[in-house]
PDB file of N, CA and C in Angstrom:
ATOM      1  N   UNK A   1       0.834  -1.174   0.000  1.00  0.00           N
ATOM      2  CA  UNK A   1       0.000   0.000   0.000  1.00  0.00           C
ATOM      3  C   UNK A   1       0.886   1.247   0.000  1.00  0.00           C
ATOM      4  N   UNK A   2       0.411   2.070  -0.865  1.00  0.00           N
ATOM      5  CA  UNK A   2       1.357   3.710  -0.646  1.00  0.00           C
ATOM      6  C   UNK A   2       1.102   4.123   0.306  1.00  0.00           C
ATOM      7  N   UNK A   3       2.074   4.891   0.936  1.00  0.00           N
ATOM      8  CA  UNK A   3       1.822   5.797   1.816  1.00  0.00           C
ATOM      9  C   UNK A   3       1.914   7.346   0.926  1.00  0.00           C
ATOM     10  N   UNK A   4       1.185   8.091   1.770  1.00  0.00           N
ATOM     11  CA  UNK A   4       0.665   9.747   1.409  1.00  0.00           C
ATOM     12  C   UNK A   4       2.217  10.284   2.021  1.00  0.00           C
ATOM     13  N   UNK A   5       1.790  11.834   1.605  1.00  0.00           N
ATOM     14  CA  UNK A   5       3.419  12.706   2.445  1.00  0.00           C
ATOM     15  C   UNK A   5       2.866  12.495   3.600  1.00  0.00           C
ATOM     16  N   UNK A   6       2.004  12.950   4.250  1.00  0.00           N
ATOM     17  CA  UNK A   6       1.587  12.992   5.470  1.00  0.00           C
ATOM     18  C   UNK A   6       2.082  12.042   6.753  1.00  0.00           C
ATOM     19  N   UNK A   7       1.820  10.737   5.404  1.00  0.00           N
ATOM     20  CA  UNK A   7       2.133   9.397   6.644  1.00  0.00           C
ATOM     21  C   UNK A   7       3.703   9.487   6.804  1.00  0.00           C
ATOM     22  N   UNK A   8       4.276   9.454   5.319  1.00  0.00           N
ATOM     23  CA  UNK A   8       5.812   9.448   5.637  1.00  0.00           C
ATOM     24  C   UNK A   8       6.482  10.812   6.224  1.00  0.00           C
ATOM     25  N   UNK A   9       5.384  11.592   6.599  1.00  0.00           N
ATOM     26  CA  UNK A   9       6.307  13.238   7.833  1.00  0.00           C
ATOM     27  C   UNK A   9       5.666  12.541   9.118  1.00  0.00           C
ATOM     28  N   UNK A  10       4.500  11.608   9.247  1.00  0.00           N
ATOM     29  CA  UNK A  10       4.439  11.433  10.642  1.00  0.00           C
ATOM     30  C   UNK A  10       5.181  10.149  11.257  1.00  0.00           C
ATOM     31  N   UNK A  11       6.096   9.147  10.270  1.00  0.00           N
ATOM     32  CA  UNK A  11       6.911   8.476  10.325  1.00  0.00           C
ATOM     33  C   UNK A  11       8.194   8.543  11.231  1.00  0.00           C
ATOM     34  N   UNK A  12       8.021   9.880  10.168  1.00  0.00           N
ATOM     35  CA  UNK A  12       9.538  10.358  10.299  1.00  0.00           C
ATOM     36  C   UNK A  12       9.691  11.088  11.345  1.00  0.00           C
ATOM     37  N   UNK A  13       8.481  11.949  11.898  1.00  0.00           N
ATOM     38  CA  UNK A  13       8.681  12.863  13.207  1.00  0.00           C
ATOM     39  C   UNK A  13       8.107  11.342  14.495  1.00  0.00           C
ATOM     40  N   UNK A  14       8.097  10.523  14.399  1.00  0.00           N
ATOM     41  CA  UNK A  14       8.120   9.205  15.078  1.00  0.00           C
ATOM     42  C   UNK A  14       8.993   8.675  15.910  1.00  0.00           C
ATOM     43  N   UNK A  15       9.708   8.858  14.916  1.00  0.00           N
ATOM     44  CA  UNK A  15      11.455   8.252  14.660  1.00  0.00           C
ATOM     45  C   UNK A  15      12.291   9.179  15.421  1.00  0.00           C
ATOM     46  N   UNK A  16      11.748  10.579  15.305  1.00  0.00           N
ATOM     47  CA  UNK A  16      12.612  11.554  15.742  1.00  0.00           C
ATOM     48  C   UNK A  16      12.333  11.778  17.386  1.00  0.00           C
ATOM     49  N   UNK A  17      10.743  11.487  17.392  1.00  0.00           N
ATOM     50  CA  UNK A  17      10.950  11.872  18.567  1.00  0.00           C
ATOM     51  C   UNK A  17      10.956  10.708  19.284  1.00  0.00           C
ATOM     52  N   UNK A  18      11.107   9.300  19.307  1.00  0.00           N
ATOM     53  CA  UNK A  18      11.650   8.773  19.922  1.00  0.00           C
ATOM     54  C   UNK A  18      12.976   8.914  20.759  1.00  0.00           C
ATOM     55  N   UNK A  19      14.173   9.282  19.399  1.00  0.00           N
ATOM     56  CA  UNK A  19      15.207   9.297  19.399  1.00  0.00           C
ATOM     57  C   UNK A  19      15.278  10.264  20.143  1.00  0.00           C
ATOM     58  N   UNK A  20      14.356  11.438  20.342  1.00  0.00           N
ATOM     59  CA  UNK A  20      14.602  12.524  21.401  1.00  0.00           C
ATOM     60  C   UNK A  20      14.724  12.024  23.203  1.00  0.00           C
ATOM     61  N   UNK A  21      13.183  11.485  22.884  1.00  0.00           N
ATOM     62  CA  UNK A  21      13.086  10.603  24.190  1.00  0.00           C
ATOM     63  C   UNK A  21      14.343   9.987  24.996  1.00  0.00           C
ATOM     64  N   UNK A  22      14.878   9.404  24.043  1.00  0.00           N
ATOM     65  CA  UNK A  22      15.964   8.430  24.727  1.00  0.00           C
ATOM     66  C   UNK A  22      17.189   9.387  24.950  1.00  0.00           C
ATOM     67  N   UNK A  23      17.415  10.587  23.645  1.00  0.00           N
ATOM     68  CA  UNK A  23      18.446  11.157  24.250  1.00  0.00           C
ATOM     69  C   UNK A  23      18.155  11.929  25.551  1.00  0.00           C
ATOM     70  N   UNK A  24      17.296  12.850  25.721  1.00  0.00           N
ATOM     71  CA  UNK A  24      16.993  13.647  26.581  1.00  0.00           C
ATOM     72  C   UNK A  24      17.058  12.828  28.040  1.00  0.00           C
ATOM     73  N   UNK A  25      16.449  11.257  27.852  1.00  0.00           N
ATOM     74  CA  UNK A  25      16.177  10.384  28.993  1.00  0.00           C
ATOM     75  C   UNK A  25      17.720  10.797  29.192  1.00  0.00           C
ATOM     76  N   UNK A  26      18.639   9.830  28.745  1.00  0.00           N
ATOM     77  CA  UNK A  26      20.336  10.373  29.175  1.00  0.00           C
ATOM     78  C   UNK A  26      20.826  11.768  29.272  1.00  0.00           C
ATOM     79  N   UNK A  27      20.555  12.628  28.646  1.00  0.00           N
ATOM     80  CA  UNK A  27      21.416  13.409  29.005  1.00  0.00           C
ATOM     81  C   UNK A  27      20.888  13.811  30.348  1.00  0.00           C
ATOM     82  N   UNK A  28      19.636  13.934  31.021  1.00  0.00           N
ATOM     83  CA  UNK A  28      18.840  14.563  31.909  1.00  0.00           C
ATOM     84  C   UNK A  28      19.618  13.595  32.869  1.00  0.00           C
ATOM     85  N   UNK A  29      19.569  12.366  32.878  1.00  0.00           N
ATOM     86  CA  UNK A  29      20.118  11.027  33.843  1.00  0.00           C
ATOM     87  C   UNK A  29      21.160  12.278  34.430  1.00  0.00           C
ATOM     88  N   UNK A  30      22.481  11.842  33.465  1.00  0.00           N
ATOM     89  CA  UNK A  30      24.021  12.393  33.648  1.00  0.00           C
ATOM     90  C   UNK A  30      23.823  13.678  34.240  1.00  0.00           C
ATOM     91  N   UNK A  31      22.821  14.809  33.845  1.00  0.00           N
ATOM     92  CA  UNK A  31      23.045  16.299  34.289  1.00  0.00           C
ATOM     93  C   UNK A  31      22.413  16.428  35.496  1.00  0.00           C
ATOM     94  N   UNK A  32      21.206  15.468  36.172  1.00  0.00           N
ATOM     95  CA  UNK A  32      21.010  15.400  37.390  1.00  0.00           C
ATOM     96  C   UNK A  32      21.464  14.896  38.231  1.00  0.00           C
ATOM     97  N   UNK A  33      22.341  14.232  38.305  1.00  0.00           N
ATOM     98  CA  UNK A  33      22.618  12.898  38.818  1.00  0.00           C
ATOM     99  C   UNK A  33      23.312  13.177  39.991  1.00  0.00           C
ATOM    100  N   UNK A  34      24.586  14.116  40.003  1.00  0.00           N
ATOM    101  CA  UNK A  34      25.309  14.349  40.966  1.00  0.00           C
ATOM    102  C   UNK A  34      23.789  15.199  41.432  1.00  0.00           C
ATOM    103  N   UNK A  35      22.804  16.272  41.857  1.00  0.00           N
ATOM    104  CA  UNK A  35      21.764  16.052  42.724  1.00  0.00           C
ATOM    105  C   UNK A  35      21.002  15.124  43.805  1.00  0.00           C
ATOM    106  N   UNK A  36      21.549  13.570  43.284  1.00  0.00           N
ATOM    107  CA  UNK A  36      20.740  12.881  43.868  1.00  0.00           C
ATOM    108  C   UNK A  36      19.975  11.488  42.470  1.00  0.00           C
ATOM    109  N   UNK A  37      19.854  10.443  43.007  1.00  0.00           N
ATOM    110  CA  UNK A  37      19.361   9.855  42.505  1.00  0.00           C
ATOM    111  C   UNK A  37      17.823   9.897  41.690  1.00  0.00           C
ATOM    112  N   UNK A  38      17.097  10.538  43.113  1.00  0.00           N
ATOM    113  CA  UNK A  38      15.479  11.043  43.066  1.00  0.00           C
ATOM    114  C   UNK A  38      15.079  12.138  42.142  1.00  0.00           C
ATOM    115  N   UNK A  39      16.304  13.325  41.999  1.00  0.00           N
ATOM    116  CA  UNK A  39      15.918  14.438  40.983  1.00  0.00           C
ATOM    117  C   UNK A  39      15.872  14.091  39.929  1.00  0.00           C
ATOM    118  N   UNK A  40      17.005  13.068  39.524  1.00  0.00           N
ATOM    119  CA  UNK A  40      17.353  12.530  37.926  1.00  0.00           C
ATOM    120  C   UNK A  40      16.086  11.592  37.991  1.00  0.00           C
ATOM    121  N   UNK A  41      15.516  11.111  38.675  1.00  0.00           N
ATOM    122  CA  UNK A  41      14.687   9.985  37.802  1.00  0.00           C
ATOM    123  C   UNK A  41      12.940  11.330  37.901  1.00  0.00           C
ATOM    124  N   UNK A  42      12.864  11.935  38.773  1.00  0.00           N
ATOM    125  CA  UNK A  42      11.668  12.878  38.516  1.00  0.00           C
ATOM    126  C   UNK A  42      12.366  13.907  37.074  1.00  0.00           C
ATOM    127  N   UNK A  43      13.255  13.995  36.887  1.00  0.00           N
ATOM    128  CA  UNK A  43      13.557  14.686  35.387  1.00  0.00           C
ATOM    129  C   UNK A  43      13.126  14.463  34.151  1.00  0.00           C
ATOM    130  N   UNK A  44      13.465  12.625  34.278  1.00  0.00           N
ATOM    131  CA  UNK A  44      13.609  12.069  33.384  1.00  0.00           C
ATOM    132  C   UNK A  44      12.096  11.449  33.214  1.00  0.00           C
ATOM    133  N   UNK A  45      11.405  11.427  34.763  1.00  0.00           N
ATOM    134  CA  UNK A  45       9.975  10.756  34.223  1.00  0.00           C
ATOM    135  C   UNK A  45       9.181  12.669  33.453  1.00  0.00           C
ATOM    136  N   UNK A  46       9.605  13.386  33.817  1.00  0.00           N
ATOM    137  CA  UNK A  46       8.649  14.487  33.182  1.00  0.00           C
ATOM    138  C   UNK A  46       8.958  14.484  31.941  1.00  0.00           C
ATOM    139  N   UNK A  47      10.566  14.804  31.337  1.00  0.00           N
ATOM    140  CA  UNK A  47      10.993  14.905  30.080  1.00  0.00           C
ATOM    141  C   UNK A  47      10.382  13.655  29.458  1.00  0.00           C
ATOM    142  N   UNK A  48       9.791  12.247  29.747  1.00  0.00           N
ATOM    143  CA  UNK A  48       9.780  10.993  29.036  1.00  0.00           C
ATOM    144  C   UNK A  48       8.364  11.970  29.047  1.00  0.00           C
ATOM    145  N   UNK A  49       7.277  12.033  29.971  1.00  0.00           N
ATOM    146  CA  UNK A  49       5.684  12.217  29.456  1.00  0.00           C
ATOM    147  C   UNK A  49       5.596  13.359  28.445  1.00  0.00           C
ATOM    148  N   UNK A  50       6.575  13.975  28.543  1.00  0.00           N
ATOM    149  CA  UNK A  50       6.301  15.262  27.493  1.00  0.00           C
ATOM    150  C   UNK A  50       6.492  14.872  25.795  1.00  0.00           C
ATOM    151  N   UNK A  51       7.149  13.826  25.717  1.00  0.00           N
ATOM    152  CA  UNK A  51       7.669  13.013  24.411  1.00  0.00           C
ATOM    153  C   UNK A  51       6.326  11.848  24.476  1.00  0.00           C
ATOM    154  N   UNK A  52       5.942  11.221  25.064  1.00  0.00           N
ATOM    155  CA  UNK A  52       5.223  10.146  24.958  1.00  0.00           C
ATOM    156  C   UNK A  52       3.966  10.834  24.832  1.00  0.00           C
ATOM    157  N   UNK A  53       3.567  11.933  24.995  1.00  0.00           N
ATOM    158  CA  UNK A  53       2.284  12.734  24.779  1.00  0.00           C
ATOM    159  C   UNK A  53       2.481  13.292  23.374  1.00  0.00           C
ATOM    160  N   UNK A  54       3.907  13.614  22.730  1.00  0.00           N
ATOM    161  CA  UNK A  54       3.479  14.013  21.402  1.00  0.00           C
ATOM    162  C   UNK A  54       3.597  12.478  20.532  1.00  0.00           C
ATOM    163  N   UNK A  55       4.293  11.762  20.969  1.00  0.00           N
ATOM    164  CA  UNK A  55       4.391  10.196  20.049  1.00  0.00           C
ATOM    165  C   UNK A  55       2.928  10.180  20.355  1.00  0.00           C
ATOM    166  N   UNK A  56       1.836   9.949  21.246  1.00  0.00           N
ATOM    167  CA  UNK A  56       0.905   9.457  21.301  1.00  0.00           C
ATOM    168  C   UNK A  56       0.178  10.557  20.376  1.00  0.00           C
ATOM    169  N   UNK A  57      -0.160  12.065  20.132  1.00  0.00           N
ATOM    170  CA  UNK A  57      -0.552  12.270  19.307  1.00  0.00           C
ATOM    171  C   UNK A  57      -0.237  11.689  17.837  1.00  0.00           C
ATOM    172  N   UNK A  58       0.551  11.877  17.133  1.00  0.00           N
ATOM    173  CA  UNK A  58       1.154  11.273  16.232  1.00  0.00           C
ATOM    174  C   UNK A  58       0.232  10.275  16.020  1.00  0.00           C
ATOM    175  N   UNK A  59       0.791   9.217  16.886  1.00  0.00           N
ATOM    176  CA  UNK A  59      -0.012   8.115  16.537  1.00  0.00           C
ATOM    177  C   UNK A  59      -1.669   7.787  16.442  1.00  0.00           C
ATOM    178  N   UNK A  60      -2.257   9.030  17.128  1.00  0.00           N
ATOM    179  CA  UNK A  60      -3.491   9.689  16.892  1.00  0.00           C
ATOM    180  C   UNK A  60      -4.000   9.641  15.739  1.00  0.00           C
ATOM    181  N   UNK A  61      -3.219  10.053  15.320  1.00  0.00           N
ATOM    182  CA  UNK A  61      -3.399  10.964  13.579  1.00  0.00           C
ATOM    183  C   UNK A  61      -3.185   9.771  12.694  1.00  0.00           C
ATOM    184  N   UNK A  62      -2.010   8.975  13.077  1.00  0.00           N
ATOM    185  CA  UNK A  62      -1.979   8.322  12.202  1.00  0.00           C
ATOM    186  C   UNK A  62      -3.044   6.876  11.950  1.00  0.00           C
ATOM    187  N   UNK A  63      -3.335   6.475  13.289  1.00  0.00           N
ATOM    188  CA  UNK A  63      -4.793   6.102  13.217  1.00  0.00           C
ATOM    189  C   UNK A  63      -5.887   6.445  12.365  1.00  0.00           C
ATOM    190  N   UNK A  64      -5.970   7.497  12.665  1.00  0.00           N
ATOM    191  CA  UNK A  64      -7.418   8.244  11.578  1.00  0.00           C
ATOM    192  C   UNK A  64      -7.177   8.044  10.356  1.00  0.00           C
ATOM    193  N   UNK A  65      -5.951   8.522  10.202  1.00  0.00           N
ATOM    194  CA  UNK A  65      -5.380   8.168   8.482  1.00  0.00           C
ATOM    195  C   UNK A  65      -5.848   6.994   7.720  1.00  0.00           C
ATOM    196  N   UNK A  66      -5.831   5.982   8.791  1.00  0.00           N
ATOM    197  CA  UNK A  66      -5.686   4.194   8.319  1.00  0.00           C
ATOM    198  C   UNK A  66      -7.249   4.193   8.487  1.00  0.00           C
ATOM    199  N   UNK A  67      -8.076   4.981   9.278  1.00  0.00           N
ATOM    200  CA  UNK A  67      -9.123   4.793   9.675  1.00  0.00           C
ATOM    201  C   UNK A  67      -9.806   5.523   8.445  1.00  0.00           C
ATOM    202  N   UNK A  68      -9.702   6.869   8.270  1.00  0.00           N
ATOM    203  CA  UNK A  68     -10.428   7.222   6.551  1.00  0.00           C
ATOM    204  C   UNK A  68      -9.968   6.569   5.260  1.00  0.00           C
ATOM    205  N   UNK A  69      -8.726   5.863   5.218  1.00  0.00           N
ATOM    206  CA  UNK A  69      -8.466   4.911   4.016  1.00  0.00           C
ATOM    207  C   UNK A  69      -9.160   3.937   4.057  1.00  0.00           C
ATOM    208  N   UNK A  70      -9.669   3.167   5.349  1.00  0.00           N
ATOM    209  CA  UNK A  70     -10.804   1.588   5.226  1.00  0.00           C
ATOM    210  C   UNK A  70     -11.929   2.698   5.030  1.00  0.00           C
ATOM    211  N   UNK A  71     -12.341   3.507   5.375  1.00  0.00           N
ATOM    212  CA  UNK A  71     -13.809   4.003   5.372  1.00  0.00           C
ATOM    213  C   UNK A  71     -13.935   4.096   3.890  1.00  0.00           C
ATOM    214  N   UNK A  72     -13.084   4.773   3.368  1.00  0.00           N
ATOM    215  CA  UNK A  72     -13.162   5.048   1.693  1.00  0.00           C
ATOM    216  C   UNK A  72     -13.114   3.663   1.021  1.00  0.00           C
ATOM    217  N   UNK A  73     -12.042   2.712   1.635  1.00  0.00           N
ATOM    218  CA  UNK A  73     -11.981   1.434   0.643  1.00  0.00           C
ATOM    219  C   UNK A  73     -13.267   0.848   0.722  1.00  0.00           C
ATOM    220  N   UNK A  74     -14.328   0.586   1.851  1.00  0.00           N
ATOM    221  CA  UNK A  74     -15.804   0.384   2.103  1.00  0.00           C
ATOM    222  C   UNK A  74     -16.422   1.231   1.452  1.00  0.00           C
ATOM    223  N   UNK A  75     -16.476   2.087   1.392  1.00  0.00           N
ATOM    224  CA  UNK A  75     -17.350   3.030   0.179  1.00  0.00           C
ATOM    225  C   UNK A  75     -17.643   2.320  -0.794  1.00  0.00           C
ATOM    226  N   UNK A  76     -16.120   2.691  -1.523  1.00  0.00           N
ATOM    227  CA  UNK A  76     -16.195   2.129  -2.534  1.00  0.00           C
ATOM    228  C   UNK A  76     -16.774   0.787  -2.890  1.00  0.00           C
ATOM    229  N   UNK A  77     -16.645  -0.063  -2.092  1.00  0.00           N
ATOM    230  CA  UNK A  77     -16.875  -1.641  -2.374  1.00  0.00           C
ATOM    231  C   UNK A  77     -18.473  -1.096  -2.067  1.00  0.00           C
ATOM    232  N   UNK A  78     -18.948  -1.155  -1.162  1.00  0.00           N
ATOM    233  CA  UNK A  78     -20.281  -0.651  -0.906  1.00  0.00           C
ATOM    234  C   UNK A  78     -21.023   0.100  -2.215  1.00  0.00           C
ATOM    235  N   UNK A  79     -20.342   1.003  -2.851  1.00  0.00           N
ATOM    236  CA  UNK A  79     -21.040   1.265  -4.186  1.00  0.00           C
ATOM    237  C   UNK A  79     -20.894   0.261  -5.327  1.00  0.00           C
ATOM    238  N   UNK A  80     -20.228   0.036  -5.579  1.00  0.00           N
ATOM    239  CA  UNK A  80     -19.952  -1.063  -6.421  1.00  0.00           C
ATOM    240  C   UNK A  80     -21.608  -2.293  -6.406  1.00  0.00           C
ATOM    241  N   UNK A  81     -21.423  -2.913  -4.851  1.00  0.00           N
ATOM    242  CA  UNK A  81     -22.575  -3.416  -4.708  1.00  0.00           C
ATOM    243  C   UNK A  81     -23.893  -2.776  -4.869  1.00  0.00           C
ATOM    244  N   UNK A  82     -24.163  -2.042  -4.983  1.00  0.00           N
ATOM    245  CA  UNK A  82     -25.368  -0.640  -5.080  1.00  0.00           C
ATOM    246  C   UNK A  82     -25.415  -1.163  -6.221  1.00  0.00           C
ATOM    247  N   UNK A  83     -24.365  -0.539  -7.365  1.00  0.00           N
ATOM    248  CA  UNK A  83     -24.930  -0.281  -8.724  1.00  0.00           C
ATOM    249  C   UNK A  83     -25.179  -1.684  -9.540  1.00  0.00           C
ATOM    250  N   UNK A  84     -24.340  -2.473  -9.028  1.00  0.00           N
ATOM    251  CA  UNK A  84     -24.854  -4.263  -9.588  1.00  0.00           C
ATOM    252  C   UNK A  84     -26.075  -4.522  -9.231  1.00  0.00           C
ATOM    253  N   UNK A  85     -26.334  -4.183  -7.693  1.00  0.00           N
ATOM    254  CA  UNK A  85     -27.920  -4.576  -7.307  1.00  0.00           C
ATOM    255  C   UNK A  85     -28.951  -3.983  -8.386  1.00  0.00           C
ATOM    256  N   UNK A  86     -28.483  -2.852  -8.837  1.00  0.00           N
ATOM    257  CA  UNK A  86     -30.015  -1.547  -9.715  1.00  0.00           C
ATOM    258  C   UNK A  86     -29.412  -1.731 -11.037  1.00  0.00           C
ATOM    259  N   UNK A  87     -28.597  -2.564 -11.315  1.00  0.00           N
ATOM    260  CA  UNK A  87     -28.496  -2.879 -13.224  1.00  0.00           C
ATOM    261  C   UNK A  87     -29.702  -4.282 -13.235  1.00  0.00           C
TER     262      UNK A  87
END
């Protein structure tokens, strides 16, 4: 199946912000750390929900996407059957 631009920019900002996730998870680790064990991991759980709230949009969207491509592929089949029934 093709993908649209859409799907392959929400792919790709996927990818990215994963890769954010994990860096930010480390660098936040290392830059809190001499603080205390407890600051670095409350750092790192805020910086992780702030990334996992835009991946979860994302993946929002990209849902719907997959979700108006079956609605349309049912259409279609759905008309198809229509106009065979009234020939």
């Amino acid at each position: 199946m093709k993908k649209t631009l859409l799907e392959n920019v929400i792919s790709f900002l996927l990818g990215i912000f994963w890769a954010l996730l994990i860096l930010s998870a480390l660098i936040l680790f290392k830059t809190f750390y001499p603080l205390g064990i407890l600051p670095a991991l409350v750092a790192i759980i805020l910086s992780s929900a702030f990334w996992f709230i835009l991946i979860i949009l994302l993946e929002m969207a990209n849902i719907q996407i997959e979700k108006l491509k079956e609605i349309k592929r049912q259409t279609e089949i759905l008309e198809t059957i229509k106009k065979r029934l009234y020939e």
